[in-house]
Protein backbone atom coordinates (compact mmCIF):
# COMPACT_ATOMS: atom_id res chain seq x y z
CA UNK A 1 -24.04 2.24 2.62
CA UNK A 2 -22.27 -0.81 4.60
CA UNK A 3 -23.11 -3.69 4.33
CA UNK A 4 -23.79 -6.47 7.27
CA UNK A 5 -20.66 -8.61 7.34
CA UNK A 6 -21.61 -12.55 5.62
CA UNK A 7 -21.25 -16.05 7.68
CA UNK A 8 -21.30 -18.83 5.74
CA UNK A 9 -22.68 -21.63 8.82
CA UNK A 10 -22.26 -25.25 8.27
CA UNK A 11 -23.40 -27.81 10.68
CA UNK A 12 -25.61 -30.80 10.05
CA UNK A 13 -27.08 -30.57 13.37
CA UNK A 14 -30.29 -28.38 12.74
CA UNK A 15 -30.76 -27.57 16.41
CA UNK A 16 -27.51 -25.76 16.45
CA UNK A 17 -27.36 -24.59 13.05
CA UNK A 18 -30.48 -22.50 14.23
CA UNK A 19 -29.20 -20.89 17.42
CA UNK A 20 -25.52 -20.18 16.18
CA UNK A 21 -27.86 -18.46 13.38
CA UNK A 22 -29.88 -16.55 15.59
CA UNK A 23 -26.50 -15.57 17.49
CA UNK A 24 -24.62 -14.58 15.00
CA UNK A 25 -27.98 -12.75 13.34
CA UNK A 26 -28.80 -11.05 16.47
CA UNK A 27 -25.01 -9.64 16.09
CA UNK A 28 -25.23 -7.78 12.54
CA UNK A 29 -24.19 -10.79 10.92
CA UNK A 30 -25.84 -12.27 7.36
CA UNK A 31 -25.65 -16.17 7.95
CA UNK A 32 -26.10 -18.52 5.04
CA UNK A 33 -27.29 -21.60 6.44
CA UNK A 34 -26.07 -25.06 4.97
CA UNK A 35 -26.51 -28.65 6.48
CA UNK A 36 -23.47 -29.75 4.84
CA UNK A 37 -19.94 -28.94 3.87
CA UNK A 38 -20.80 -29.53 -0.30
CA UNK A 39 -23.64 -27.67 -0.22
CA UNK A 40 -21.77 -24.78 0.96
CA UNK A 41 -18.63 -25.50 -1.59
CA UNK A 42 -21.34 -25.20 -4.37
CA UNK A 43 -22.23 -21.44 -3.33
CA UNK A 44 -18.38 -19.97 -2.48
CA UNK A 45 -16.57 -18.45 -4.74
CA UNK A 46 -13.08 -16.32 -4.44
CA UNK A 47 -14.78 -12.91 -3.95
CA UNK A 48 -16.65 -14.09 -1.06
CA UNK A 49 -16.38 -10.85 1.51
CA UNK A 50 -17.53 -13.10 4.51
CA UNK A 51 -16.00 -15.81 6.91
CA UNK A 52 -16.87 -19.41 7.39
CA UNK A 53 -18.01 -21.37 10.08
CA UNK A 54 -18.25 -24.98 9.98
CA UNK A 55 -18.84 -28.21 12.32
CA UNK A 56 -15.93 -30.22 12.16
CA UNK A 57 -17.52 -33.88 12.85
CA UNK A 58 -19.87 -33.91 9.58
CA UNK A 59 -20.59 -36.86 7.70
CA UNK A 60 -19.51 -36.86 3.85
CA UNK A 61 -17.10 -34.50 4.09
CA UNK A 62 -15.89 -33.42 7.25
CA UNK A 63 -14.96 -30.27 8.57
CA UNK A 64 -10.89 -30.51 8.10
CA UNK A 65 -11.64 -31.73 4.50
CA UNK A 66 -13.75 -28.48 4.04
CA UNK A 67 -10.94 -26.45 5.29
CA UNK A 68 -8.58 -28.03 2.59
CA UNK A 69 -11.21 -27.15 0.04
CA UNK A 70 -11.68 -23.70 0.96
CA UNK A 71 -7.77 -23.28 1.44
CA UNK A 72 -7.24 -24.40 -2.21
CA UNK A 73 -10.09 -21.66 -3.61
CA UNK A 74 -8.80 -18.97 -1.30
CA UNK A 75 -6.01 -19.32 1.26
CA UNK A 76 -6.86 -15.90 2.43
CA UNK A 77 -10.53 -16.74 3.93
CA UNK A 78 -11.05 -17.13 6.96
CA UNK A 79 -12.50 -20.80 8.34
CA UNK A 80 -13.43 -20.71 12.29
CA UNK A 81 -13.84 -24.72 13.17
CA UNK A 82 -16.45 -25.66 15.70
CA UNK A 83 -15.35 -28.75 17.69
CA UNK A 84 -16.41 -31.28 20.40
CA UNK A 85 -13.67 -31.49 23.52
CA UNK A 86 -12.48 -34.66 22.01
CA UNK A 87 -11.34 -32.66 18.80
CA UNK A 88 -9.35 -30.54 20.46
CA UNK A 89 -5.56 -32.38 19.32
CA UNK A 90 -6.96 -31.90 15.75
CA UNK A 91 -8.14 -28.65 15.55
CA UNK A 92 -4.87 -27.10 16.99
CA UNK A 93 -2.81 -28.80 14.35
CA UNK A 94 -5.74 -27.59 11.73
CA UNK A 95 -4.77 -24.25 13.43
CA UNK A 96 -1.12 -24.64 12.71
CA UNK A 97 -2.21 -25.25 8.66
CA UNK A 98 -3.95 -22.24 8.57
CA UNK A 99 -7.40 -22.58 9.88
CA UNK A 100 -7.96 -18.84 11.91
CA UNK A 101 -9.97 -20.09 14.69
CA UNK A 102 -11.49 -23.21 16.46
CA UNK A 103 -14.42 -23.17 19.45
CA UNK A 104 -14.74 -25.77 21.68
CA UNK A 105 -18.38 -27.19 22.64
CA UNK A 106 -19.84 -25.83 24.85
CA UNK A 107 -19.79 -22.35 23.89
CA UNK A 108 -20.45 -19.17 25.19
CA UNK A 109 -22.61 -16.99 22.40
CA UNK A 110 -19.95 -14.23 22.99
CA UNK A 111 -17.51 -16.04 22.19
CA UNK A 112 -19.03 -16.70 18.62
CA UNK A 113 -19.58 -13.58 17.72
CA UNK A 114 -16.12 -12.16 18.67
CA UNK A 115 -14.03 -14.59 16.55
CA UNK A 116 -16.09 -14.23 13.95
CA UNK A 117 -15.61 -10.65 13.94
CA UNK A 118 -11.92 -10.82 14.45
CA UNK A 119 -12.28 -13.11 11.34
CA UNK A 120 -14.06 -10.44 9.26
CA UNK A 121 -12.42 -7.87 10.17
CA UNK A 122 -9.10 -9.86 8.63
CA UNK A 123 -11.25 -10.78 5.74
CA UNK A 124 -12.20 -7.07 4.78
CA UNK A 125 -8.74 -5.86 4.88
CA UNK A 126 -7.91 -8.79 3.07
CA UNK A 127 -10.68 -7.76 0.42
CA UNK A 128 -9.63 -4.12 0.35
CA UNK A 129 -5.98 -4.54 -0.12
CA UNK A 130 -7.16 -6.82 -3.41
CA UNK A 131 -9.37 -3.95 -4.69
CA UNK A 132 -6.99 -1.34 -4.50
CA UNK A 133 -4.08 -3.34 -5.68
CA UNK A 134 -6.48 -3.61 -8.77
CA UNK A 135 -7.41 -0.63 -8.76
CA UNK A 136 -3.90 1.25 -8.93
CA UNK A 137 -2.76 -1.27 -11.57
CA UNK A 138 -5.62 -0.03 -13.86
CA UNK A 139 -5.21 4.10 -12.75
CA UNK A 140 -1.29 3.59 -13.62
CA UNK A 141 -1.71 2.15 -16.93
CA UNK A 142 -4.67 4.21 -18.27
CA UNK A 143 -4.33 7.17 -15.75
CA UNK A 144 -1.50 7.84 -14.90
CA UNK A 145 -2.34 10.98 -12.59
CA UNK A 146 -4.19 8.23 -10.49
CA UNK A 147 -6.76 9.94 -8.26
CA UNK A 148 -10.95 9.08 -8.26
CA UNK A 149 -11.86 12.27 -6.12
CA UNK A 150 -13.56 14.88 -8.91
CA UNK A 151 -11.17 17.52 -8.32
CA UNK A 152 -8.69 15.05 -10.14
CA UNK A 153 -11.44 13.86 -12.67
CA UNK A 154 -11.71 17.34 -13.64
CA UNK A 155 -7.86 18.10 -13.76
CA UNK A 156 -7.53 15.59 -16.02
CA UNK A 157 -10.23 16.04 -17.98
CA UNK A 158 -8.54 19.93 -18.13
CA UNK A 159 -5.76 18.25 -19.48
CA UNK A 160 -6.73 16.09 -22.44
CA UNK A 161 -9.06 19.21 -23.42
CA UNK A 162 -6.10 21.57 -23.53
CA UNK A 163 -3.66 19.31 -24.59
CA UNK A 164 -3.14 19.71 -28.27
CA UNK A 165 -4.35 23.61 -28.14
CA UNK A 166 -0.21 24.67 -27.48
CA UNK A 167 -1.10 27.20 -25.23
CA UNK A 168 1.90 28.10 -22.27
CA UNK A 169 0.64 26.90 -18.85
CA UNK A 170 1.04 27.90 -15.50
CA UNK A 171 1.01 24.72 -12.79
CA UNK A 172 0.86 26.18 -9.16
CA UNK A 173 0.67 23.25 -6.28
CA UNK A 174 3.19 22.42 -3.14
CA UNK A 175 6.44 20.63 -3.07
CA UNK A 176 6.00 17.16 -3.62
CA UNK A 177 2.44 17.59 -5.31
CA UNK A 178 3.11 16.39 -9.14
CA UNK A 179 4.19 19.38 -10.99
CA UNK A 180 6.16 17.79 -13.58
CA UNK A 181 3.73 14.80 -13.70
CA UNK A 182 1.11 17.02 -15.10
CA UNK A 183 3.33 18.62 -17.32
CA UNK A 184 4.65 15.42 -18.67
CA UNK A 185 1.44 14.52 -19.15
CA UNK A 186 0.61 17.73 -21.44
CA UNK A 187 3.52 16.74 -23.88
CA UNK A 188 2.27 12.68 -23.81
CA UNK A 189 -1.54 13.61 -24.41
CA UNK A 190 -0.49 16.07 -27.30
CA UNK A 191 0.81 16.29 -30.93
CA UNK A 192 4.65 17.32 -29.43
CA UNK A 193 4.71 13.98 -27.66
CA UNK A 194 7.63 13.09 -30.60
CA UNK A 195 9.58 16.18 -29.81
CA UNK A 196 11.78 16.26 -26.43
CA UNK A 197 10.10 16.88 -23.41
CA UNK A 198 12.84 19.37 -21.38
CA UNK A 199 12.55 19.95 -17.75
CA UNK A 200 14.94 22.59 -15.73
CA UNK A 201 14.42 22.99 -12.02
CA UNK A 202 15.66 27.17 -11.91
CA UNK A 203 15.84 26.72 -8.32
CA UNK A 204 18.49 24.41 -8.48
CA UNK A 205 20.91 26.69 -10.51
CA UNK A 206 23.02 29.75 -9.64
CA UNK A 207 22.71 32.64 -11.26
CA UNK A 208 25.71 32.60 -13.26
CA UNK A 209 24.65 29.36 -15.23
CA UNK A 210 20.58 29.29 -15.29
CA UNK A 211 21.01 30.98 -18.69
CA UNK A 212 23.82 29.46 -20.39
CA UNK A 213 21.64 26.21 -19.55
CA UNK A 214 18.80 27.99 -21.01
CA UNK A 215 20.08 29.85 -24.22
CA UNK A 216 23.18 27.72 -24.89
CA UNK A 217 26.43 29.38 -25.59
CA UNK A 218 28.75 29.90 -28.85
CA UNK A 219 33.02 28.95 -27.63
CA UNK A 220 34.77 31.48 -25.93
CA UNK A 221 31.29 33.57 -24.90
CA UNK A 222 32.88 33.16 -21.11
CA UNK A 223 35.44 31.35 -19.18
CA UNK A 224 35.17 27.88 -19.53
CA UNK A 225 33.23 27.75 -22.27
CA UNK A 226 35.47 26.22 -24.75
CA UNK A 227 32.78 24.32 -27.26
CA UNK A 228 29.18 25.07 -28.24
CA UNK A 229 26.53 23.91 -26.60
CA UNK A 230 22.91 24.02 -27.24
CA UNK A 231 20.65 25.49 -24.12
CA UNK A 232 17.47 23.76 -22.79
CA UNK A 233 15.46 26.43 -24.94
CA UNK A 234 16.98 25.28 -28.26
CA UNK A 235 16.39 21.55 -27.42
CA UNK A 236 12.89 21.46 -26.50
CA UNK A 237 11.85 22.68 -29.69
CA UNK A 238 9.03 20.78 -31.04
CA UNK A 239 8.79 19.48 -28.21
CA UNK A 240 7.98 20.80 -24.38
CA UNK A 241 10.06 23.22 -22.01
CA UNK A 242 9.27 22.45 -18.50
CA UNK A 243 10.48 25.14 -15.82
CA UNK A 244 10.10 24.29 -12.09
CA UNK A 245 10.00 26.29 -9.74
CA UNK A 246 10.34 29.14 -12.41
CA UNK A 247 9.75 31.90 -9.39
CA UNK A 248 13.53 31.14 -8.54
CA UNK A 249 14.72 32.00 -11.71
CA UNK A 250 16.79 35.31 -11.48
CA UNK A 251 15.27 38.61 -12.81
CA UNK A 252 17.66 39.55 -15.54
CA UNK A 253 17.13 35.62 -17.12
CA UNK A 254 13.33 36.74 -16.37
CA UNK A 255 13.42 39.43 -19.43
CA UNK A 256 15.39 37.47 -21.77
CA UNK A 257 12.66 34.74 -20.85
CA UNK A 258 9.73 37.20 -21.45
CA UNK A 259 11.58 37.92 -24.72
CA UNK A 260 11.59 34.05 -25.74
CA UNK A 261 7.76 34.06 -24.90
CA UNK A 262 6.66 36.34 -27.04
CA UNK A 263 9.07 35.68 -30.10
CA UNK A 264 9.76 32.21 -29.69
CA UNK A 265 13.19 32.85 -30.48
CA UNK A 266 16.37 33.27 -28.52
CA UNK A 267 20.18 34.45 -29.02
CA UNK A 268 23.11 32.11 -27.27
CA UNK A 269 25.54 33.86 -25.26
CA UNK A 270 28.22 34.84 -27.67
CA UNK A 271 26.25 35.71 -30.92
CA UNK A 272 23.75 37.88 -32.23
CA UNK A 273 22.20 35.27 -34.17
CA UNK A 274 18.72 34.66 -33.50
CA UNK A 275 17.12 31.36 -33.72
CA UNK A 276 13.59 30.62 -33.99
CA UNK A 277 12.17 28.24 -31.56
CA UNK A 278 9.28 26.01 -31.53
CA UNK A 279 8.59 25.23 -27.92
CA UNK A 280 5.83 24.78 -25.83
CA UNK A 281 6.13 26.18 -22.03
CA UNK A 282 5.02 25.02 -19.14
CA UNK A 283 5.83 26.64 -15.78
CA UNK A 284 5.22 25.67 -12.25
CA UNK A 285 5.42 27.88 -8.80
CA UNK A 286 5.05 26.66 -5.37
CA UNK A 287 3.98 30.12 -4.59
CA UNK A 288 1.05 32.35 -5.67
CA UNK A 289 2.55 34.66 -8.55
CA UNK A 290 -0.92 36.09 -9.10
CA UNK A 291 -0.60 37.74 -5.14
CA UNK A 292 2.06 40.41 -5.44
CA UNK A 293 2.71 39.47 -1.91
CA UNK A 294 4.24 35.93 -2.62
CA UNK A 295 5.39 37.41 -6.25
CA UNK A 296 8.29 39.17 -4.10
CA UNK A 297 10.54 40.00 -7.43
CA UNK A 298 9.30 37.54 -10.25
CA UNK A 299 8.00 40.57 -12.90
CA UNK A 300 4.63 40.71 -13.24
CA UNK A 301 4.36 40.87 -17.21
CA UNK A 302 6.37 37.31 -16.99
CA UNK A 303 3.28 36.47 -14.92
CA UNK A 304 0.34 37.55 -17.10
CA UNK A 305 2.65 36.20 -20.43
CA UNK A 306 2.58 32.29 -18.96
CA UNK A 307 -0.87 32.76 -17.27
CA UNK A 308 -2.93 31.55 -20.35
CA UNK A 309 -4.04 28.58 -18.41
CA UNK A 310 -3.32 28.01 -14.85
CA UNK A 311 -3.84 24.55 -13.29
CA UNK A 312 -3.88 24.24 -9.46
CA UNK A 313 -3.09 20.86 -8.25
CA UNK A 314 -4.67 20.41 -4.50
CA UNK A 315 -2.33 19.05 -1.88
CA UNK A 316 -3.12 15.00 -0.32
CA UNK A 317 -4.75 16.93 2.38
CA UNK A 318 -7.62 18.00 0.34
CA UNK A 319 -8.03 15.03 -1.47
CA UNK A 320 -8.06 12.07 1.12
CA UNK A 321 -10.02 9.44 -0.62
CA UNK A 322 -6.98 9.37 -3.30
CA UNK A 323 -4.25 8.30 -0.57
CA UNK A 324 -4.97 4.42 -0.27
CA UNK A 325 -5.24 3.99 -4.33
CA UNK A 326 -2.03 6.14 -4.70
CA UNK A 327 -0.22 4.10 -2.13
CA UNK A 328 -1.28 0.82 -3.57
CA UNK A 329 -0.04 1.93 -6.38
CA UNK A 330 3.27 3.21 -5.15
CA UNK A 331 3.74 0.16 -2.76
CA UNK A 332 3.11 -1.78 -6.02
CA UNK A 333 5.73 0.28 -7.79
CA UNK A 334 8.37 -0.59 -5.06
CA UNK A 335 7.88 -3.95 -4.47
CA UNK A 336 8.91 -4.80 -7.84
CA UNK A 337 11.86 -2.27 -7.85
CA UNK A 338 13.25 -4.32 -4.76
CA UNK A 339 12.21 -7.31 -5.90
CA UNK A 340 9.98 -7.93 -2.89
CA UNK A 341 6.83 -9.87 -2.28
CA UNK A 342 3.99 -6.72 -1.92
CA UNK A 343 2.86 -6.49 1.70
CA UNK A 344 -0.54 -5.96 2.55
CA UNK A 345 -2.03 -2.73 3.81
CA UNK A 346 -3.22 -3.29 7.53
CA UNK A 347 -5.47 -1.07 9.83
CA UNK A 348 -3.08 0.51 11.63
CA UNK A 349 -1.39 1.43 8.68
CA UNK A 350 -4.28 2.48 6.80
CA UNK A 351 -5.60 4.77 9.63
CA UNK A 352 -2.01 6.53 9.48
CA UNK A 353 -2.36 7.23 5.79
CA UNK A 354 -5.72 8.81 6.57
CA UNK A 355 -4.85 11.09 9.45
CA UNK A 356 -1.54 11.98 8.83
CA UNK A 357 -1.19 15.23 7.11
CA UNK A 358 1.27 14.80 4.38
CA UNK A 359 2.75 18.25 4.13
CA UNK A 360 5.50 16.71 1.73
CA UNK A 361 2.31 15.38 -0.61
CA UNK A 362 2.56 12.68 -3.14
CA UNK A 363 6.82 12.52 -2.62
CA UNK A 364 6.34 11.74 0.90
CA UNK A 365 3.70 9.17 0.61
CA UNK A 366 5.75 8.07 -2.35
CA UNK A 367 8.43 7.43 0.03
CA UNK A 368 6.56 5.96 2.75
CA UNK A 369 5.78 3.34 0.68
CA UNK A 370 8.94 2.48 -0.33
CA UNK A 371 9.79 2.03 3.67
CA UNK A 372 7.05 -0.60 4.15
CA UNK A 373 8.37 -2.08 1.07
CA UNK A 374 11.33 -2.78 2.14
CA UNK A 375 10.17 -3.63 5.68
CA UNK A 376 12.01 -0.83 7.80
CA UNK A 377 8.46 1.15 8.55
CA UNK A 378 6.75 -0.66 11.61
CA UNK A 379 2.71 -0.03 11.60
CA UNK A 380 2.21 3.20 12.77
CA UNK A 381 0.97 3.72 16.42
CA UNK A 382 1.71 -0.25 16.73
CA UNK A 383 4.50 -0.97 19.58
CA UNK A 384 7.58 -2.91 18.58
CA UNK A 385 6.53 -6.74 18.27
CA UNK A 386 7.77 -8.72 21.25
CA UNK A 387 9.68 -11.67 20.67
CA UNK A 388 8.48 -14.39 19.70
CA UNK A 389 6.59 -16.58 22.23
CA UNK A 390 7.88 -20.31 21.50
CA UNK A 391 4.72 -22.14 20.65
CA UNK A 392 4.51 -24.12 23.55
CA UNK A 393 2.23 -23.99 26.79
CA UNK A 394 -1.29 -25.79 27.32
CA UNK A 395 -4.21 -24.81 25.08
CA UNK A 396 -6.03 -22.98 27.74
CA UNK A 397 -2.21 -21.05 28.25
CA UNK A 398 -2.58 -20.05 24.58
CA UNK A 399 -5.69 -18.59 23.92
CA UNK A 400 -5.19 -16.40 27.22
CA UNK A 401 -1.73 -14.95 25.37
CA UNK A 402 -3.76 -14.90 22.35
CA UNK A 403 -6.96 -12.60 24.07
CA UNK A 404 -4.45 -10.54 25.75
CA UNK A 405 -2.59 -9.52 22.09
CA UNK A 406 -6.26 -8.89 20.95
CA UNK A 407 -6.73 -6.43 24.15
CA UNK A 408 -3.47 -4.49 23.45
CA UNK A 409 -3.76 -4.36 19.81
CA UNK A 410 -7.81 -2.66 19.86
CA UNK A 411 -6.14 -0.77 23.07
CA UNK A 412 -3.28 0.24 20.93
CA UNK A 413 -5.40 1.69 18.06
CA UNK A 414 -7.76 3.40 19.67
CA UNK A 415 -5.26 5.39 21.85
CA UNK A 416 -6.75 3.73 24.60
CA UNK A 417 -10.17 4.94 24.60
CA UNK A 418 -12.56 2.73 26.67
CA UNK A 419 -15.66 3.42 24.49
CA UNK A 420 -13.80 3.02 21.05
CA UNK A 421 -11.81 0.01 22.34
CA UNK A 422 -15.08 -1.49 23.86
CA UNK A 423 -17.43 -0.86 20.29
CA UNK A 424 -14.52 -2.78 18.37
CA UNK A 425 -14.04 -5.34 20.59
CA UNK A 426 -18.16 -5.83 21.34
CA UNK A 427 -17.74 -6.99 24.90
CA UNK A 428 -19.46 -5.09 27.94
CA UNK A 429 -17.31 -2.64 30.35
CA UNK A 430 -17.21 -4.81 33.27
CA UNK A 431 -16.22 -8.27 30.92
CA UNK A 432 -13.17 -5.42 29.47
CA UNK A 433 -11.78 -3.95 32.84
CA UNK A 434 -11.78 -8.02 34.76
CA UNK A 435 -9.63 -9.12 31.73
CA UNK A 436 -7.41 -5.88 31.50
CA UNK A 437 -7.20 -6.77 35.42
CA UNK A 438 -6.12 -10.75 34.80
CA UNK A 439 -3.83 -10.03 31.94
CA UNK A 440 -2.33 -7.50 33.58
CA UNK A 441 -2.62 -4.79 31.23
CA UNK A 442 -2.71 -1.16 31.95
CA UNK A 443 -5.05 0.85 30.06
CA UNK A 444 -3.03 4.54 30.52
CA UNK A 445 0.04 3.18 28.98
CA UNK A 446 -2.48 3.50 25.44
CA UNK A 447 -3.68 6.51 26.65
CA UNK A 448 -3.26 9.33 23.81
CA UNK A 449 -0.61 7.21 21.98
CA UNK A 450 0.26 9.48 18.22
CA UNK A 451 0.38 7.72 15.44
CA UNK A 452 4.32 7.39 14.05
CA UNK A 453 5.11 10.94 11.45
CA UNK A 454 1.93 12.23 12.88
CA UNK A 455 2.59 16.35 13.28
């Protein structure tokens, strides 16, 4: 259940304090009151989820003073300063250290309410970036299959129950999913974890060298092979084999495989000495090999021999609420690989991680991180950034550049949908179309604007 966003009001003028209450109230807002800036200090802490607005003429301590106070605690919350016309030199500078908004006296109600909910809706990303940065720090160092949804609880719950039992597994899930993530995880979580853990993509071989990778060779068993070597097979033991995308591998390596399965033992190329093996296998298939369909030419007795336990590992798609903690956790991941500050996640972002539909999985949104990292992925659906405006122009000249940003960016992610655009924005139809009319901004150039990698 949401809750109402929080205010915290200061103003040692009662008469106002009341009515910017009741405004801000009558908006969805819960306002704590407070008559002065200390009494206000004594109640704010660092997880405050709100905004504050405060007077800036106050006696002890004033308004600016506040700011300072706040700024020190939290640089990161949002202060809106209320201020006679007189005040005006002072609060734009307070602007320039960081203060998010100022209001001049007189004030229309409206425009109240709509900084402070341009304010808190900064705050809550602000809040939610925090939590999730916290959150993927704690899933990658005791979970490192990070995922909350209960199809993951229960995968790896499947996975610490079956870890130690040595049974061969079967891992089915798309490209990109995290195959060998949940098999390295099965040689971590059990008793082999001091063996080797082995992996061999069989997709990524020919034919003519998948098995002297596998089975090893004795000199002279071909041409070219002019010393021993010991196969994949031989090396794993006591520890894990790990075969990706095993319905690549080619049929006649297929019955020597079945062979090795059954035995645990296996003969280089080049000898008839057999050599017991104690490995642990654990296959994965981006194709059904229980539909003889998809099977195509991958035997079927293979099949049933490494189908002791099968483990299907759902695609992003079908697991949504996972995306932001995963990408927290790989933005986290890359920002110390390039030695980069981490950016924070913002709405237009965020909405592309939940509608996209990831057909490349956990590698693509692996890699999309690693863009925004480095700062070569603009916000998705957000046009390019004009240049910069040189901060110069009368105050009045700056808030109406500042309102006409605000009206292309809620324009801009809502695809330029009037009744979206005028819900987050909170201002009536007629109020919307006069300013779209004096800014001169045109509504169908938002119209049905896709999100960046959206398919």
């Amino acid at each position: 259940m949401n809750r109402a966003p929080s205010v915290f009001l200061v103003d040692d003028d009662p008469d106002l304090r009341k009515a910017m209450q009741q405004t801000l109230e009558l908006a969805g807002f819960t306002v704590s009151p407070f008559a002065s800036a200390a009494e206000a200090l004594a109640k704010l802490d660092p997880g405050f989820e709100g905004v504050v607005i405060s007077d800036i003429r106050m006696p002890g301590m004033d308004g600016l003073a506040f700011f300072r106070r706040i700024a020190a605690l939290d640089a990161d919350l949002p202060v809106i300063l209320v201020t006679g016309h007189g005040d005006i030199p002072m609060a734009v500078q307070a602007i320039q250290d960081g203060v998010y908004d100022f209001i001049a006296k007189p004030f229309a109600a409206d425009r109240l309410v709509q900084s402070a909910r341009r304010a808190e809706e900064k705050r809550r990303l602000v809040t939610e970036n925090r939590a999730l940065r916290q959150a993927a720090e704690a899933a990658s160092e005791s979970l490192p299959l990070i995922g909350q949804t209960q199809v993951m609880e229960r995968l790896r719950q499947t996975l610490r129950h079956i870890a130690d039992t040595d049974v061969d597994v079967l891992v089915a899930g798309e490209t990109g999913s995290g195959k060998e993530v949940v098999a390295t995880l099965l040689h971590q979580w059990s008793r082999r974890r001091s063996g080797n853990f082995v992996a061999l993509n069989c997709g990524a071989l020919p034919e003519t060298v998948i098995e002297s990778e596998l089975f090893g060779h004795e000199p002279g068993a071909f041409t070219g092979a002019v010393k021993k070597r010991i196969g994949r097979i031989e090396h794993a033991s006591g520890g894990t084999l790990f075969l990706d995308e095993i319905e690549a591998m080619p049929p006649a390596t297929q019955v020597k495989m079945l062979r090795v399965l059954e035995a645990r033992e296996i003969t280089p190329l080049g000898t008839n000495i057999v050599r017991p093996v104690d490995i642990r296998v654990v296959a994965a298939a981006k194709i059904d090999l229980g539909d003889p369909a998809e099977r195509g030419d991958f035997r079927e007795d293979l099949y049933y021999r490494l189908n002791v336990v099968t483990l299907s590992i759902p695609p992003l798609r079908e697991r949504r609420d996972d995306i932001p903690l995963l990408f927290s956790h790989f933005l986290k991941r890359a920002s110390e690989r390039f030695g980069r500050e981490v950016p924070e996640i913002s709405a237009a972002t965020r909405d592309h991680l939940m509608s996209h539909a990831w057909p490349g999985n956990v590698r693509e949104l692996s890699h999309f991180a690693e863009r925004v990292a480095l700062g070569v992925e603009a916000d998705p659906g957000k046009p390019a950034a004009p240049p910069a405006t040189p901060n110069r122009g009368t105050l009045p000249e700056r808030l109406e550049r500042y309102e006409a940003d605000i009206l292309k960016e809620a324009l801009t992610a809502h695809r330029g949908d009037v009744k979206e655009t005028l819900l987050a924005l909170g201002i009536p139809r007629k109020t919307f179309y006069d300013k779209l009319q004096r800014h001169g901004i045109n509504r169908a150039d938002y119209v049905g604007r896709a999100t960046a990698g959206e398919s």
